[in-house]
PDB file of N, CA and C in Angstrom:
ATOM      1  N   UNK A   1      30.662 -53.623  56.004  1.00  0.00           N
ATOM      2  CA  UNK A   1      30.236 -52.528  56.850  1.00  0.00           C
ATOM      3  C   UNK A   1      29.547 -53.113  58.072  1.00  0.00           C
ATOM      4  N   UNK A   2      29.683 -52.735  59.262  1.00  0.00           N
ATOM      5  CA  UNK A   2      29.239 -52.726  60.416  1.00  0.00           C
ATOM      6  C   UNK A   2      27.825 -52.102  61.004  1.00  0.00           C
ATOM      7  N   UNK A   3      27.530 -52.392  61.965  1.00  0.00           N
ATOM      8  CA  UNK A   3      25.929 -51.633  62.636  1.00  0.00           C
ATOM      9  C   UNK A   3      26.401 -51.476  63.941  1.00  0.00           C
ATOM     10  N   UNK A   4      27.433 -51.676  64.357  1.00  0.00           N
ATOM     11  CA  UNK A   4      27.946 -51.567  66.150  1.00  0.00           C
ATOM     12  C   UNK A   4      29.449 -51.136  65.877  1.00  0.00           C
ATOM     13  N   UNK A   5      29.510 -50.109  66.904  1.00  0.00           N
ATOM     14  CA  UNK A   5      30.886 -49.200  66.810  1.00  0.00           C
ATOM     15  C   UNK A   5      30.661 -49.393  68.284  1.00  0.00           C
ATOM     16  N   UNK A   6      31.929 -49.344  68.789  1.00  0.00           N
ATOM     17  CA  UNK A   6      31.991 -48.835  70.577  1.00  0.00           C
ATOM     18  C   UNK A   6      32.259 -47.335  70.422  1.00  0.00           C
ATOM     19  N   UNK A   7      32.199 -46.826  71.815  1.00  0.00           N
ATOM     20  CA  UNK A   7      31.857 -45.287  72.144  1.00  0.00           C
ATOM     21  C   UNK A   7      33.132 -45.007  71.964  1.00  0.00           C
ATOM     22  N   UNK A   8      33.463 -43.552  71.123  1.00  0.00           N
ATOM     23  CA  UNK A   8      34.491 -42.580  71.024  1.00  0.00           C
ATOM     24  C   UNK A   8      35.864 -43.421  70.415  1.00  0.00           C
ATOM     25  N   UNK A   9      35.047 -44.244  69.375  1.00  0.00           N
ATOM     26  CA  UNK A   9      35.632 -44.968  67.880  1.00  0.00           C
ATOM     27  C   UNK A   9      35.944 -44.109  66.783  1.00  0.00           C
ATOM     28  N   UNK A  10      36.911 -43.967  66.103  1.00  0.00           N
ATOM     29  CA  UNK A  10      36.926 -42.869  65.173  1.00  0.00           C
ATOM     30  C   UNK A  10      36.567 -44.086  63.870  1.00  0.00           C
ATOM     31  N   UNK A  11      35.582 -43.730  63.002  1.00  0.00           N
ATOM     32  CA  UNK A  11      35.519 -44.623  62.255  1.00  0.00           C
ATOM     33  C   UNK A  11      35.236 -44.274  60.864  1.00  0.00           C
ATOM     34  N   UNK A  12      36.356 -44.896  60.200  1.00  0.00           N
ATOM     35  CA  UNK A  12      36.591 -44.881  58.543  1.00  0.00           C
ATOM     36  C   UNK A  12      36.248 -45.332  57.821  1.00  0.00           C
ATOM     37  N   UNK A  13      34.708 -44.492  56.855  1.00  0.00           N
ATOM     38  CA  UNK A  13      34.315 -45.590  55.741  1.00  0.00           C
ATOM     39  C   UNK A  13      34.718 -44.900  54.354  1.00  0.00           C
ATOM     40  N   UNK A  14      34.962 -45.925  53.537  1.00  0.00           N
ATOM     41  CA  UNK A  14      35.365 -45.428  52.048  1.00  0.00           C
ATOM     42  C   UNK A  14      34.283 -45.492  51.057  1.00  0.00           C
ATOM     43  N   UNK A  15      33.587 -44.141  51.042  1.00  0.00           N
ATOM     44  CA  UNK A  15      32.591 -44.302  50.077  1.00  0.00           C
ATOM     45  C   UNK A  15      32.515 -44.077  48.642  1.00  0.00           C
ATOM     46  N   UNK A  16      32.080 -44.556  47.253  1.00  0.00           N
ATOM     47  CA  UNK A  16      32.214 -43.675  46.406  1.00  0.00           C
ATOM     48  C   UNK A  16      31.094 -43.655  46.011  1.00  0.00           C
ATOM     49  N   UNK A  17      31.450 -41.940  45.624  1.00  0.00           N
ATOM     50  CA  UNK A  17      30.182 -41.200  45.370  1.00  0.00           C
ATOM     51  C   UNK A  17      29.707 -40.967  43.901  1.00  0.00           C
ATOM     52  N   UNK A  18      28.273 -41.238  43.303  1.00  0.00           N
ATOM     53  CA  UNK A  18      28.283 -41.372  42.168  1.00  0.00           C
ATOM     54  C   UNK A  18      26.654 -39.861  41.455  1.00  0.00           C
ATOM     55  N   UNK A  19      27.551 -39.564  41.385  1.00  0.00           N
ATOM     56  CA  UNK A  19      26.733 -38.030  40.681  1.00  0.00           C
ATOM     57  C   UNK A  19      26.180 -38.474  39.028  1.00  0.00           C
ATOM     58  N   UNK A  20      24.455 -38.531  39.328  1.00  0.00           N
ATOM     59  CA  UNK A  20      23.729 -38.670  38.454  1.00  0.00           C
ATOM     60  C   UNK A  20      23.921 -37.757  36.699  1.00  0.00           C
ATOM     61  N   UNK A  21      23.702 -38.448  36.161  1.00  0.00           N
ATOM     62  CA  UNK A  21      23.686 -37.476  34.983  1.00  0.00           C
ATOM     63  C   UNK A  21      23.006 -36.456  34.634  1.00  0.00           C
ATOM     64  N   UNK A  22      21.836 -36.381  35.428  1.00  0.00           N
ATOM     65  CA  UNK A  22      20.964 -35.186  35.251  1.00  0.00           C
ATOM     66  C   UNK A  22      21.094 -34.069  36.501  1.00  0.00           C
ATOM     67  N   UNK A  23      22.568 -34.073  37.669  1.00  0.00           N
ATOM     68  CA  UNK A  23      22.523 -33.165  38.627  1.00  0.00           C
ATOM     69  C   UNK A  23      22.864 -32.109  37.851  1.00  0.00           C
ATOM     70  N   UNK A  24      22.611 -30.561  38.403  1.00  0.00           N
ATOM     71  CA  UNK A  24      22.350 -29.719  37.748  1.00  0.00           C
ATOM     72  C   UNK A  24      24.255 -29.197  38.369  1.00  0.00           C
ATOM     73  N   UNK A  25      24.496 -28.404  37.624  1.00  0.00           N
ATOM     74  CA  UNK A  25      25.699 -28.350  37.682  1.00  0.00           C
ATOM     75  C   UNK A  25      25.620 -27.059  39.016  1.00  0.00           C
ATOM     76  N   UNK A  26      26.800 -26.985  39.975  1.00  0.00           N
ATOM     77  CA  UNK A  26      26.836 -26.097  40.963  1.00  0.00           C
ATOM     78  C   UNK A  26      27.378 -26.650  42.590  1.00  0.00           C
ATOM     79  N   UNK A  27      27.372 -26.067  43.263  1.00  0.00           N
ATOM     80  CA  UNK A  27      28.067 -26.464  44.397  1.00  0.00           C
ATOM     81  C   UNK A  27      27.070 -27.183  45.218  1.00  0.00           C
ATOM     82  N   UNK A  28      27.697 -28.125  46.249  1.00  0.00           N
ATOM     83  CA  UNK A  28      26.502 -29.441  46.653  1.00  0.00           C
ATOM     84  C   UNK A  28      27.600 -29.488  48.079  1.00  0.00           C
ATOM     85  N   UNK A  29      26.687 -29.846  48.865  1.00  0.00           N
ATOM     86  CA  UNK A  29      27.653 -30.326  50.333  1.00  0.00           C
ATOM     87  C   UNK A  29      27.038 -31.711  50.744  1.00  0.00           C
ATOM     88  N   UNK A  30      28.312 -32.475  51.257  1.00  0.00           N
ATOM     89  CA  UNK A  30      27.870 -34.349  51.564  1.00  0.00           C
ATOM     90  C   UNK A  30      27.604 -33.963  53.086  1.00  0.00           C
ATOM     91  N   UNK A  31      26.667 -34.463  53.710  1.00  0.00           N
ATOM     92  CA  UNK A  31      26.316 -34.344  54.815  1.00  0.00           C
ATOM     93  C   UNK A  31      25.707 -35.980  55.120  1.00  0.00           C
ATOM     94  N   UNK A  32      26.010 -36.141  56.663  1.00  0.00           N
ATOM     95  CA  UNK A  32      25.673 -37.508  57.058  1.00  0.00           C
ATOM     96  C   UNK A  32      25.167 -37.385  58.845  1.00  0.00           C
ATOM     97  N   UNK A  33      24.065 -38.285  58.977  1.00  0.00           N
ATOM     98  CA  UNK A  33      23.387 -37.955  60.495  1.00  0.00           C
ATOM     99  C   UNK A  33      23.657 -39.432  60.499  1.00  0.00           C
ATOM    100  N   UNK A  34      23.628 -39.938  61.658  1.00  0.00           N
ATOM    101  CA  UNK A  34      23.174 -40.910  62.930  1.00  0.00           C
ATOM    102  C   UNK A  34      22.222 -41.121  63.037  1.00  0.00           C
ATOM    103  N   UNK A  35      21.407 -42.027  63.007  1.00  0.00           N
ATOM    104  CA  UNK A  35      19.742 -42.481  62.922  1.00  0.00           C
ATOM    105  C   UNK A  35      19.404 -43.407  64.372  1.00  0.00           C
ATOM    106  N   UNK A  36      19.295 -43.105  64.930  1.00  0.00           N
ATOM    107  CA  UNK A  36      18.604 -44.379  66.019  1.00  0.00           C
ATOM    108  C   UNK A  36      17.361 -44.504  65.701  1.00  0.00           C
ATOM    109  N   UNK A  37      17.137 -45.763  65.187  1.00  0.00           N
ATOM    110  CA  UNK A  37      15.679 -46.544  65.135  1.00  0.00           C
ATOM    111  C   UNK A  37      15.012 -46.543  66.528  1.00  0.00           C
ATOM    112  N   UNK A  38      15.100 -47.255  67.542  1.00  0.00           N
ATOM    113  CA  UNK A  38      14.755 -47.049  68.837  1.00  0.00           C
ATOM    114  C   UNK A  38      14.131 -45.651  68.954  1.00  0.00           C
ATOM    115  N   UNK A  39      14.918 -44.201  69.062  1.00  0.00           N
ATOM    116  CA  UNK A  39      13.723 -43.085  69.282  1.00  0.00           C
ATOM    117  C   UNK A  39      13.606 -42.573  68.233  1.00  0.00           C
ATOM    118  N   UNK A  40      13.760 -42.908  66.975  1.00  0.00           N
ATOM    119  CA  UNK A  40      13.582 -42.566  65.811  1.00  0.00           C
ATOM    120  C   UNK A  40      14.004 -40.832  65.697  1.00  0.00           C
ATOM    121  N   UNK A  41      15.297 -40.218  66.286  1.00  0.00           N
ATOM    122  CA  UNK A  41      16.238 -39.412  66.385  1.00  0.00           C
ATOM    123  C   UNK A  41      17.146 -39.354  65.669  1.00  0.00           C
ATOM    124  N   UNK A  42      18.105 -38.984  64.985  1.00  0.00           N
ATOM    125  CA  UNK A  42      19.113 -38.306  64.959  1.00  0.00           C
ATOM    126  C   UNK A  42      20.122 -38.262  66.344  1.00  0.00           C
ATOM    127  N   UNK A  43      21.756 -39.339  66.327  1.00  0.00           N
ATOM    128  CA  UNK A  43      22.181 -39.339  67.177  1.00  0.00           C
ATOM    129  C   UNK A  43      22.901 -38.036  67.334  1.00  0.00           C
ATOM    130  N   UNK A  44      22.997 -36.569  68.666  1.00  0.00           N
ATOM    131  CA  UNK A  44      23.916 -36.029  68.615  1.00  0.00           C
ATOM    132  C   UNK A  44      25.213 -35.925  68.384  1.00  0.00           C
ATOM    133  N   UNK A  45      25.253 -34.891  67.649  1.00  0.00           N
ATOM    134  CA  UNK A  45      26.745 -33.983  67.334  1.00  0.00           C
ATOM    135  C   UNK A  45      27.742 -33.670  68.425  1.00  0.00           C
ATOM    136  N   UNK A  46      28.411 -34.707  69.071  1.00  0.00           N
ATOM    137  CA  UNK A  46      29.052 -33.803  70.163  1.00  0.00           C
ATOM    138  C   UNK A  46      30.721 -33.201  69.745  1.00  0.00           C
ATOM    139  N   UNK A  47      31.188 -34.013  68.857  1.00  0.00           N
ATOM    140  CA  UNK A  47      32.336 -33.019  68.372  1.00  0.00           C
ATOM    141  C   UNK A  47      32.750 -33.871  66.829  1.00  0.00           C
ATOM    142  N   UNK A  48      32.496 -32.007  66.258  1.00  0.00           N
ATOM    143  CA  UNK A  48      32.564 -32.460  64.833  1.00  0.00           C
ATOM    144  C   UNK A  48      33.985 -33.077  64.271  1.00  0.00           C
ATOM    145  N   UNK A  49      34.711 -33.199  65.001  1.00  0.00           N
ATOM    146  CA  UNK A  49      36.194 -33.584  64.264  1.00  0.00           C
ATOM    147  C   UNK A  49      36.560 -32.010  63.303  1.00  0.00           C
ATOM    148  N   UNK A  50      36.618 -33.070  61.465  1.00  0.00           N
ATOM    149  CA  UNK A  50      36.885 -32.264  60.613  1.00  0.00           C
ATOM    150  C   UNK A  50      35.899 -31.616  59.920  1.00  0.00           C
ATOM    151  N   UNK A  51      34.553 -31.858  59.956  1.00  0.00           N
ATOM    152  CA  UNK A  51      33.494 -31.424  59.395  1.00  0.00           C
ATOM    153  C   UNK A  51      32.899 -30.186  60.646  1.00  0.00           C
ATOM    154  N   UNK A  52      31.064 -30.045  59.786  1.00  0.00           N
ATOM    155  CA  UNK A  52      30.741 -28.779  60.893  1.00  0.00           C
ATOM    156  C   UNK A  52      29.304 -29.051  60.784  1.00  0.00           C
ATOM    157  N   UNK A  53      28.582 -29.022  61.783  1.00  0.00           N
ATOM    158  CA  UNK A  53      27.537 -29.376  61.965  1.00  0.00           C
ATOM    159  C   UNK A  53      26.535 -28.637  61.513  1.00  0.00           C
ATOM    160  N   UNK A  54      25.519 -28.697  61.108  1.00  0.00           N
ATOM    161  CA  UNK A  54      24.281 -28.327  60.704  1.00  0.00           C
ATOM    162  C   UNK A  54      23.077 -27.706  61.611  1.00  0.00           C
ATOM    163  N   UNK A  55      21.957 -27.045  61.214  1.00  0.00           N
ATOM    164  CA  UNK A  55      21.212 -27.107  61.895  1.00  0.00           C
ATOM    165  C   UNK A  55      20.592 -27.913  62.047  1.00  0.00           C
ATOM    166  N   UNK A  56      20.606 -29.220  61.655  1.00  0.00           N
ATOM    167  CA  UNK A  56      19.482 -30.238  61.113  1.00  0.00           C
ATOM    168  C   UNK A  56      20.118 -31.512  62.217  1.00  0.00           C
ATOM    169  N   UNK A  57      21.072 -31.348  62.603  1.00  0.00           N
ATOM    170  CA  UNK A  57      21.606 -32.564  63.283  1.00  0.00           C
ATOM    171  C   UNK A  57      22.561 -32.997  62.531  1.00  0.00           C
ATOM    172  N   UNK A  58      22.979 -32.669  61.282  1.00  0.00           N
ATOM    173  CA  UNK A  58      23.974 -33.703  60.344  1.00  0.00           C
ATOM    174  C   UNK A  58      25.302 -33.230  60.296  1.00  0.00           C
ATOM    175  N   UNK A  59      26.354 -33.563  59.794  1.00  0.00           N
ATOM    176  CA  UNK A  59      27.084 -33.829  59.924  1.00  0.00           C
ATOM    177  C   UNK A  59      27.891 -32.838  58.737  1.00  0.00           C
ATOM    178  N   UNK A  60      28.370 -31.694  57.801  1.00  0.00           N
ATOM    179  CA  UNK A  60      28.819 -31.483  56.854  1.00  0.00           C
ATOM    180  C   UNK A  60      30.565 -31.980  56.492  1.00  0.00           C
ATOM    181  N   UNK A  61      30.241 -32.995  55.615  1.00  0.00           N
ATOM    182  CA  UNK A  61      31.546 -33.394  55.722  1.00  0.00           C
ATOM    183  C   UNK A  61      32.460 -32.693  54.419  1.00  0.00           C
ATOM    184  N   UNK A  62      32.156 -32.377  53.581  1.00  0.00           N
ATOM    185  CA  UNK A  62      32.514 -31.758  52.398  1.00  0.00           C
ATOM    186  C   UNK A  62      31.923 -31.161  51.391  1.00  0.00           C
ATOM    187  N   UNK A  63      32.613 -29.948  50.771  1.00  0.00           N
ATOM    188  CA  UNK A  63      31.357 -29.394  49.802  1.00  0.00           C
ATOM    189  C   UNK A  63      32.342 -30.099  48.550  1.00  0.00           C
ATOM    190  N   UNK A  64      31.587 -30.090  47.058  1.00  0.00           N
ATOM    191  CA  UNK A  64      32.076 -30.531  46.231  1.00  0.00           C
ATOM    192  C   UNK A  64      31.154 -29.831  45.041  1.00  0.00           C
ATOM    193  N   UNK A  65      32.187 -29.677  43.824  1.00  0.00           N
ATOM    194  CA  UNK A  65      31.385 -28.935  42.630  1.00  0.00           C
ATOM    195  C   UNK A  65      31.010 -29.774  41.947  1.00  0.00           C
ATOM    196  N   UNK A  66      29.865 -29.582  41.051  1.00  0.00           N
ATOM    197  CA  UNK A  66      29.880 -30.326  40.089  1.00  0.00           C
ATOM    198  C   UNK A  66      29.427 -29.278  38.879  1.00  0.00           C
ATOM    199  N   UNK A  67      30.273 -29.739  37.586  1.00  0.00           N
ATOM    200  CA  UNK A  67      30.848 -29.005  36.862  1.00  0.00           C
ATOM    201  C   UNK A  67      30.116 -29.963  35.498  1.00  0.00           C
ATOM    202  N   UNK A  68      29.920 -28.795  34.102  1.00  0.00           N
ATOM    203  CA  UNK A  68      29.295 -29.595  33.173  1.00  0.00           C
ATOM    204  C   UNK A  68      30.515 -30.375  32.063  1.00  0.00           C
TER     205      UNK A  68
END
């Protein structure tokens, strides 16, 4: 994994996601922000692609169930 992307990079990471044994069963959404250390911000949202943005600055990239 990387820490430097150039501007208006579409960039593909493969994550896997690992759901604790004690999450409570029900619907959950993966959401992801941009952090700049420097102003200690949240980098803007300027176009969500396939996801939909938040009020929070982040990113909603998928909802997912989790089931008992």
């Amino acid at each position: 994994m990387t820490s430097q992307w150039p501007v208006d990079e579409t960039v593909v990471i493969p994550v896997q996601l690992i759901i604790p044994a004690t999450t409570a069963p029900g619907d959950y959404q993966i959401r992801i922000g941009l952090y700049n250390p420097n102003t200690q911000s949240r980098l803007p949202i300027i176009e969500p692609g396939r996801g939909q943005q938040d009020n929070l600055g982040a990113l909603i990239l998928r909802s997912i169930q989790v089931i008992p």
